[in-house]
C-alpha atoms as a PDB file:
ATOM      1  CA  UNK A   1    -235.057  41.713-110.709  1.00  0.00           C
ATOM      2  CA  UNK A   2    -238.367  41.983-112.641  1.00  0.00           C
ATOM      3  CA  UNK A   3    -242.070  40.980-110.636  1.00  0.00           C
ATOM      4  CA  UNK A   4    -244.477  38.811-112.233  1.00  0.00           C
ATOM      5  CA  UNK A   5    -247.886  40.146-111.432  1.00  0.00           C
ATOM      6  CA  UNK A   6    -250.573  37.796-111.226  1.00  0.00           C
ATOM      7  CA  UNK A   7    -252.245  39.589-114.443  1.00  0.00           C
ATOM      8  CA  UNK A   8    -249.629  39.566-116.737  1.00  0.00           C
ATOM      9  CA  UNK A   9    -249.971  35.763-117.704  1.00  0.00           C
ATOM     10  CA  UNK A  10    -253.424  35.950-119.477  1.00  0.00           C
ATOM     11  CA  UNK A  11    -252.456  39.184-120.985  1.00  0.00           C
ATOM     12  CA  UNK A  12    -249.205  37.321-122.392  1.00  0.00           C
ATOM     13  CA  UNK A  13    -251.188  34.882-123.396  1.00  0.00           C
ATOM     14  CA  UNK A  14    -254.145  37.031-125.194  1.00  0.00           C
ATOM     15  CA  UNK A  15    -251.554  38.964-126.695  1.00  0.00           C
ATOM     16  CA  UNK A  16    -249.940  35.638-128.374  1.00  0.00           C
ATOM     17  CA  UNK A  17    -253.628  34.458-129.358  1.00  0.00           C
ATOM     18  CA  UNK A  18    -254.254  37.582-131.295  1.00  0.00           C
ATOM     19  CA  UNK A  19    -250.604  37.452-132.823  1.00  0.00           C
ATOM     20  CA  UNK A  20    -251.172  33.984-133.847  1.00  0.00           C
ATOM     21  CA  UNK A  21    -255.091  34.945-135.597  1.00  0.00           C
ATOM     22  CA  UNK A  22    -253.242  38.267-137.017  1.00  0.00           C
ATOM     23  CA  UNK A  23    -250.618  35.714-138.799  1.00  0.00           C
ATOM     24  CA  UNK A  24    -253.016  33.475-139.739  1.00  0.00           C
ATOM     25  CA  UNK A  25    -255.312  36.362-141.270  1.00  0.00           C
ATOM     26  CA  UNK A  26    -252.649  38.240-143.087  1.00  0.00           C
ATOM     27  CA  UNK A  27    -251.307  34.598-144.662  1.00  0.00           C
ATOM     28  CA  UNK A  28    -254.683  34.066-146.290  1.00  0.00           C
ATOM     29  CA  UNK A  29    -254.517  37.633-147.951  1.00  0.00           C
ATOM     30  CA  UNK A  30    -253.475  36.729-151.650  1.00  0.00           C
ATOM     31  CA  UNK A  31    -250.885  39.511-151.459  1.00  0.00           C
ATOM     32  CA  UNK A  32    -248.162  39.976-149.180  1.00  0.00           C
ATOM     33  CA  UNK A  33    -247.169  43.296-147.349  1.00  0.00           C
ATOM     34  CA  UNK A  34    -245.193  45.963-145.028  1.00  0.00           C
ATOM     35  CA  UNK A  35    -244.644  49.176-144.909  1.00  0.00           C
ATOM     36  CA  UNK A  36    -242.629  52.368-143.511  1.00  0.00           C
ATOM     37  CA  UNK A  37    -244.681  55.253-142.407  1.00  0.00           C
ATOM     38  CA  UNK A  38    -243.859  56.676-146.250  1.00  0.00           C
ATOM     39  CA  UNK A  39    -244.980  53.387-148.346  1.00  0.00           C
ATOM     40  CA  UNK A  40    -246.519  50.292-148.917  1.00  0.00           C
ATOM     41  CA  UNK A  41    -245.136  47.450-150.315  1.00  0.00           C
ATOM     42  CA  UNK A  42    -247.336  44.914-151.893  1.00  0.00           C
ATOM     43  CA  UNK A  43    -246.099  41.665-153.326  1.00  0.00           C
ATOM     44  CA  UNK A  44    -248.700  39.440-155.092  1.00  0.00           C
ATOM     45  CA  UNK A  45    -247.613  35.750-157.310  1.00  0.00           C
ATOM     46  CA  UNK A  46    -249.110  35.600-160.435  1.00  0.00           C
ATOM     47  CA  UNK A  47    -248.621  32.720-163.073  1.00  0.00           C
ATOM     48  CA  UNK A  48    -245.408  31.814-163.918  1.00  0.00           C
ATOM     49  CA  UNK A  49    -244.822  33.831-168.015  1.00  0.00           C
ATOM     50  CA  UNK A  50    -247.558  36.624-167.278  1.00  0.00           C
ATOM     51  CA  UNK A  51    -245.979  39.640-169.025  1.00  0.00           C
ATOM     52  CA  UNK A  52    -246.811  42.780-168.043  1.00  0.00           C
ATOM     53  CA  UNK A  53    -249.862  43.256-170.848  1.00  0.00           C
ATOM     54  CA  UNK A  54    -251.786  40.488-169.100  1.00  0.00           C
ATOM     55  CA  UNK A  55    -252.061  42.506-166.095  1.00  0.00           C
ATOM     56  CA  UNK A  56    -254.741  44.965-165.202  1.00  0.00           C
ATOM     57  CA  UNK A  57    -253.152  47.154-162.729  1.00  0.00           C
ATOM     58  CA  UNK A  58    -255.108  50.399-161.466  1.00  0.00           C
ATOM     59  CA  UNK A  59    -254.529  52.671-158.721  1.00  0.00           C
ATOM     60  CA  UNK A  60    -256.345  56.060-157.734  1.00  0.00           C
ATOM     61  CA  UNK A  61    -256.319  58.002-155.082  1.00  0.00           C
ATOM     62  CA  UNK A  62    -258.307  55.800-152.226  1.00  0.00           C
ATOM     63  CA  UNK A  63    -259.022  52.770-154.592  1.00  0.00           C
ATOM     64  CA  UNK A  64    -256.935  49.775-156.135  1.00  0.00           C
ATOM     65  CA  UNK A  65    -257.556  46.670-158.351  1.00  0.00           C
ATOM     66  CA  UNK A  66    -254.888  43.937-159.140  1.00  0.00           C
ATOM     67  CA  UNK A  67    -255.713  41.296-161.270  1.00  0.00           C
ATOM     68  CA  UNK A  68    -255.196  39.799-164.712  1.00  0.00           C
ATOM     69  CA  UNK A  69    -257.267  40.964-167.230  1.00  0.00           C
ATOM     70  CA  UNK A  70    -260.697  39.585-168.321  1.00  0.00           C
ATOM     71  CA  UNK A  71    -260.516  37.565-164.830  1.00  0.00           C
ATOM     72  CA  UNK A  72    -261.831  38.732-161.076  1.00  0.00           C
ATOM     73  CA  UNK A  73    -258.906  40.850-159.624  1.00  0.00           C
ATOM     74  CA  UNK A  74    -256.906  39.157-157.064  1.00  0.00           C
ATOM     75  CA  UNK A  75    -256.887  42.615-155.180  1.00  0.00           C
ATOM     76  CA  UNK A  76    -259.833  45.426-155.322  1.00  0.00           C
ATOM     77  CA  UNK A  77    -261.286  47.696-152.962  1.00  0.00           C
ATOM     78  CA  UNK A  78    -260.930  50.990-151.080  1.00  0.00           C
ATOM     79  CA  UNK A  79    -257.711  51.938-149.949  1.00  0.00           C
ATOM     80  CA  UNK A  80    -257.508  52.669-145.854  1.00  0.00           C
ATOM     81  CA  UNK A  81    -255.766  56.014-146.726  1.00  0.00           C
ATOM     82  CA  UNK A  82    -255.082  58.545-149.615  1.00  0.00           C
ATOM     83  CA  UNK A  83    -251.994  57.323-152.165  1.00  0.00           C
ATOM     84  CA  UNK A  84    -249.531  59.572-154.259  1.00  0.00           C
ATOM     85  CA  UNK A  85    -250.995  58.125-157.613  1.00  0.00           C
ATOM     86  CA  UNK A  86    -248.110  59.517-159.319  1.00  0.00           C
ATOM     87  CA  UNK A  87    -245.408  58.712-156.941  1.00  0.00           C
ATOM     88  CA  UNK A  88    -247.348  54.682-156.958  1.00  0.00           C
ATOM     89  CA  UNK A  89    -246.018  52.040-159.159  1.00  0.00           C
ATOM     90  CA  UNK A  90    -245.735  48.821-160.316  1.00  0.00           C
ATOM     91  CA  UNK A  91    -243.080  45.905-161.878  1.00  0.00           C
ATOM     92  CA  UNK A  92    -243.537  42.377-162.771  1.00  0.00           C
ATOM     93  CA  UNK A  93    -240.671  40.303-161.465  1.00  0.00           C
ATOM     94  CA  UNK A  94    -239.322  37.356-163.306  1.00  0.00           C
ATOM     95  CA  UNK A  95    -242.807  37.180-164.945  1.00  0.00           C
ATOM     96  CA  UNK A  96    -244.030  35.213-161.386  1.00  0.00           C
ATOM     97  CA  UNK A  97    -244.480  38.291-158.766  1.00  0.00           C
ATOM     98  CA  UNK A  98    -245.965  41.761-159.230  1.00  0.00           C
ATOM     99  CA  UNK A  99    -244.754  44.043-156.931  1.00  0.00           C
ATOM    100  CA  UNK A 100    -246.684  47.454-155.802  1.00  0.00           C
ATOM    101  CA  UNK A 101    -245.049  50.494-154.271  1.00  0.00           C
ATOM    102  CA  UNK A 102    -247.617  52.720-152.710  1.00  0.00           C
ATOM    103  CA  UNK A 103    -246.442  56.101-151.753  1.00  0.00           C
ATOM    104  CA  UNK A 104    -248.750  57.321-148.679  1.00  0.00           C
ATOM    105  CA  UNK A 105    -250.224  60.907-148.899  1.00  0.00           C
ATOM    106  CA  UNK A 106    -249.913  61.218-145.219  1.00  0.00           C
ATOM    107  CA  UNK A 107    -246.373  59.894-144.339  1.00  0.00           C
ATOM    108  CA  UNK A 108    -247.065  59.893-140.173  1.00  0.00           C
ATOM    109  CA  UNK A 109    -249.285  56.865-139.838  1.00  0.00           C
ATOM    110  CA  UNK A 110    -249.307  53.106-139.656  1.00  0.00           C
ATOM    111  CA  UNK A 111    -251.862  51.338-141.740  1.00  0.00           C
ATOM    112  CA  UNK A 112    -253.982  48.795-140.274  1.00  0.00           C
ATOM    113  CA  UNK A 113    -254.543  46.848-143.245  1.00  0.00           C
ATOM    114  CA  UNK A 114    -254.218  47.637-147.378  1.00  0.00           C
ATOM    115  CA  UNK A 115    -258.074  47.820-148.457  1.00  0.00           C
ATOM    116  CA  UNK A 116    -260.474  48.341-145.729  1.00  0.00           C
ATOM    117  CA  UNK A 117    -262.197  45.202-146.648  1.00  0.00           C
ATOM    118  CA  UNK A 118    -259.124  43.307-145.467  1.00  0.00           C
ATOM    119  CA  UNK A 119    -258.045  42.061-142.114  1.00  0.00           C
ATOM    120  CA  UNK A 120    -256.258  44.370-139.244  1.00  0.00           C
ATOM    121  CA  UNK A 121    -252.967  44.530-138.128  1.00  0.00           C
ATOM    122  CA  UNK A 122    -252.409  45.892-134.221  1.00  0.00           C
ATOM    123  CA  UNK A 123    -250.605  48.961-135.394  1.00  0.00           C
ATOM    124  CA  UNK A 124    -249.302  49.630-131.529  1.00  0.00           C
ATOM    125  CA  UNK A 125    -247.108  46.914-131.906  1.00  0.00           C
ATOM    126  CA  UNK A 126    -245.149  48.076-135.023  1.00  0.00           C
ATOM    127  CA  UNK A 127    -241.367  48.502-134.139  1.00  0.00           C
ATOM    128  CA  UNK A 128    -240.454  51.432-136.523  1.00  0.00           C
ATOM    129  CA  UNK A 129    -236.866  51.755-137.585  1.00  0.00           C
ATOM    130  CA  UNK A 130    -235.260  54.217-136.370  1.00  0.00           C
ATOM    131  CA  UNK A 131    -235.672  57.976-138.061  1.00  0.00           C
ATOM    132  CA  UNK A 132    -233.333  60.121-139.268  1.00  0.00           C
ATOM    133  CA  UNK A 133    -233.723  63.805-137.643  1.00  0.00           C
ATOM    134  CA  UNK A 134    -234.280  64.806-141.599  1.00  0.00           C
ATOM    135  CA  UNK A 135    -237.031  62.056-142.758  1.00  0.00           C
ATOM    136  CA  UNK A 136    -239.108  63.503-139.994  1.00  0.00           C
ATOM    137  CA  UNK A 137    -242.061  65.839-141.000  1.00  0.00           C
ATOM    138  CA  UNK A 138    -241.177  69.447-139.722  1.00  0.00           C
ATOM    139  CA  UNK A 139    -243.546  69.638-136.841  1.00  0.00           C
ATOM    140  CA  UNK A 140    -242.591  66.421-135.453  1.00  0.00           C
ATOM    141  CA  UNK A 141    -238.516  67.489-135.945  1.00  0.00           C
ATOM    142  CA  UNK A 142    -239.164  70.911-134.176  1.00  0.00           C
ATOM    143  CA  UNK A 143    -240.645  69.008-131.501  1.00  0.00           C
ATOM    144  CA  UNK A 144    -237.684  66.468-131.223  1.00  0.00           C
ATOM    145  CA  UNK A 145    -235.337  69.347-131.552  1.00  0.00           C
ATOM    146  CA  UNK A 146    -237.029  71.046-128.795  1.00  0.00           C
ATOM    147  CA  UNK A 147    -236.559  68.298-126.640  1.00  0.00           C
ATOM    148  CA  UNK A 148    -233.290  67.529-127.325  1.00  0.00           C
ATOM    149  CA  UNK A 149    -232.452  71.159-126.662  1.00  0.00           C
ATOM    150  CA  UNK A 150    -234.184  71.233-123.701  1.00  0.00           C
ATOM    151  CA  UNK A 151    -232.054  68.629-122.176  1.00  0.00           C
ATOM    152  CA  UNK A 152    -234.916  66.355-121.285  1.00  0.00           C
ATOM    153  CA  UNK A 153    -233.795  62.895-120.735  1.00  0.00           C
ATOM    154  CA  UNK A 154    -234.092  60.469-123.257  1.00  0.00           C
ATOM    155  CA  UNK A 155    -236.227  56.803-122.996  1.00  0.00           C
ATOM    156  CA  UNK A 156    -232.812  55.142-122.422  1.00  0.00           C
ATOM    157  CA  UNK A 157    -231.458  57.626-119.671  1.00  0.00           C
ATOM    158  CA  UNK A 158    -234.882  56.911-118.042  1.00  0.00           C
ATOM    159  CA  UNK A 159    -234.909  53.623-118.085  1.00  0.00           C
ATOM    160  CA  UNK A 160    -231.300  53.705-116.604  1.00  0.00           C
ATOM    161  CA  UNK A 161    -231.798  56.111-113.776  1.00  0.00           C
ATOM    162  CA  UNK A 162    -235.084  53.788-112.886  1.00  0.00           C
ATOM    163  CA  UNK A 163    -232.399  50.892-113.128  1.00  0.00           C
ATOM    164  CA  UNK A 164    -230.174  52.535-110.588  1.00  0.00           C
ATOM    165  CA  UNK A 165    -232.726  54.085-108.612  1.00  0.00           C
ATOM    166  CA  UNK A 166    -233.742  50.048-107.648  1.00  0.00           C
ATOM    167  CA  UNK A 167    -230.457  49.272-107.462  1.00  0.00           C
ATOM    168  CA  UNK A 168    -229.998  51.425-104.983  1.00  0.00           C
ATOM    169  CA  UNK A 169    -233.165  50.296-103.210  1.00  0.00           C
ATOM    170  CA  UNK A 170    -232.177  46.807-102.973  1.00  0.00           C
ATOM    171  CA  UNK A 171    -228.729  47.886-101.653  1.00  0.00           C
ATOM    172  CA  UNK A 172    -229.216  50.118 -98.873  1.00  0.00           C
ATOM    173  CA  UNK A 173    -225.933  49.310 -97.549  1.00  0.00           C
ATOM    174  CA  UNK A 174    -223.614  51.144 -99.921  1.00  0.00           C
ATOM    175  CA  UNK A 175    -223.146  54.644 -99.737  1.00  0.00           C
ATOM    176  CA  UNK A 176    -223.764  56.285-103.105  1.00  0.00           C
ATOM    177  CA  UNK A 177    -223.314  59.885-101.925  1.00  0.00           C
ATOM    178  CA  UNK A 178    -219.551  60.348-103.646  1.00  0.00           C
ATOM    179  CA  UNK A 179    -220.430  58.553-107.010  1.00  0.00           C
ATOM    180  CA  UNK A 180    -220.284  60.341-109.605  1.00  0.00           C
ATOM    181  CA  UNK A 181    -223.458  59.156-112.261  1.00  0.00           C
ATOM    182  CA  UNK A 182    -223.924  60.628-115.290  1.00  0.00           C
END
């Protein structure tokens, strides 16, 4: 049985509101984009035909511009983080999308937004996928390791002993001293 606390409504409801400006914010960017804590993803239309000679594509270090050229870019300004220039690249798709993969130089953080000049994204509400023991950086995997080796409980044991632990509560009747949990 979950409690509704006389609080939680106008969180819920300032949570949605900034949800709802996010969306509208990031739909007005001219690009599209997501990203894993490795890369960025960047998807941008450009005129149906454009071969990849019209374009004017540069990325450095902590700066990009996207644009056709002799025109204003579509896409310029400092980067929020450092990029793998070399690792970084482009490809025009069926002539009507350009599509940038940005290899992050420091593969542990969320970006709040593509060029600082841009919009921010809540990154505490990113639901990563799930990470392989081997795609973690090795201080991080020592550290899970560790844990795992240390037998600590897991977020999902915890959240089940709390379960049963209530249970219980609300059912002082039964006798749980011969069950075997675990």
């Amino acid at each position: 049985m979950s409690s509704l606390h006389a609080d939680d409504a106008p969180q819920n409801k300032l949570d949605a509101e900034q949800a709802e400006r996010e969306k509208r914010e990031q739909d007005a960017l001219p690009y599209k984009w997501r990203q894993t804590l490795a890369d960025l993803t960047l998807t941008l239309p450009v005129p149906p035909g454009t071969r990849g000679k019209q374009l004017d594509v540069q990325i450095k270090k902590k700066h990009i511009r996207v644009g056709l050229k002799g025109q204003e870019p579509v896409l310029e300004g400092e980067l929020y983080s450092e990029v793998k220039v070399d690792e970084s690249t482009w490809t025009l798709d069926d002539s009507s999308e350009l599509t940038l993969s940005l290899e992050k130089v420091s593969q542990q953080s969320w970006w709040p937004h593509v060029v600082t000049s841009a919009p921010k994204i809540d990154t505490t509400k990113i639901q990563p996928e799930n990470s392989k023991l081997s795609e973690l950086d090795g201080e991080t995997r020592a550290m899970v390791e560790k844990m795992m080796q240390m037998g600590k409980p897991t977020s999902d044991e915890l959240r089940k002993q709390e379960m049963l632990r209530k249970f219980q509560e609300q059912h002082p009747e039964m006798d749980f001293s011969k069950a075997k949990i675990g």
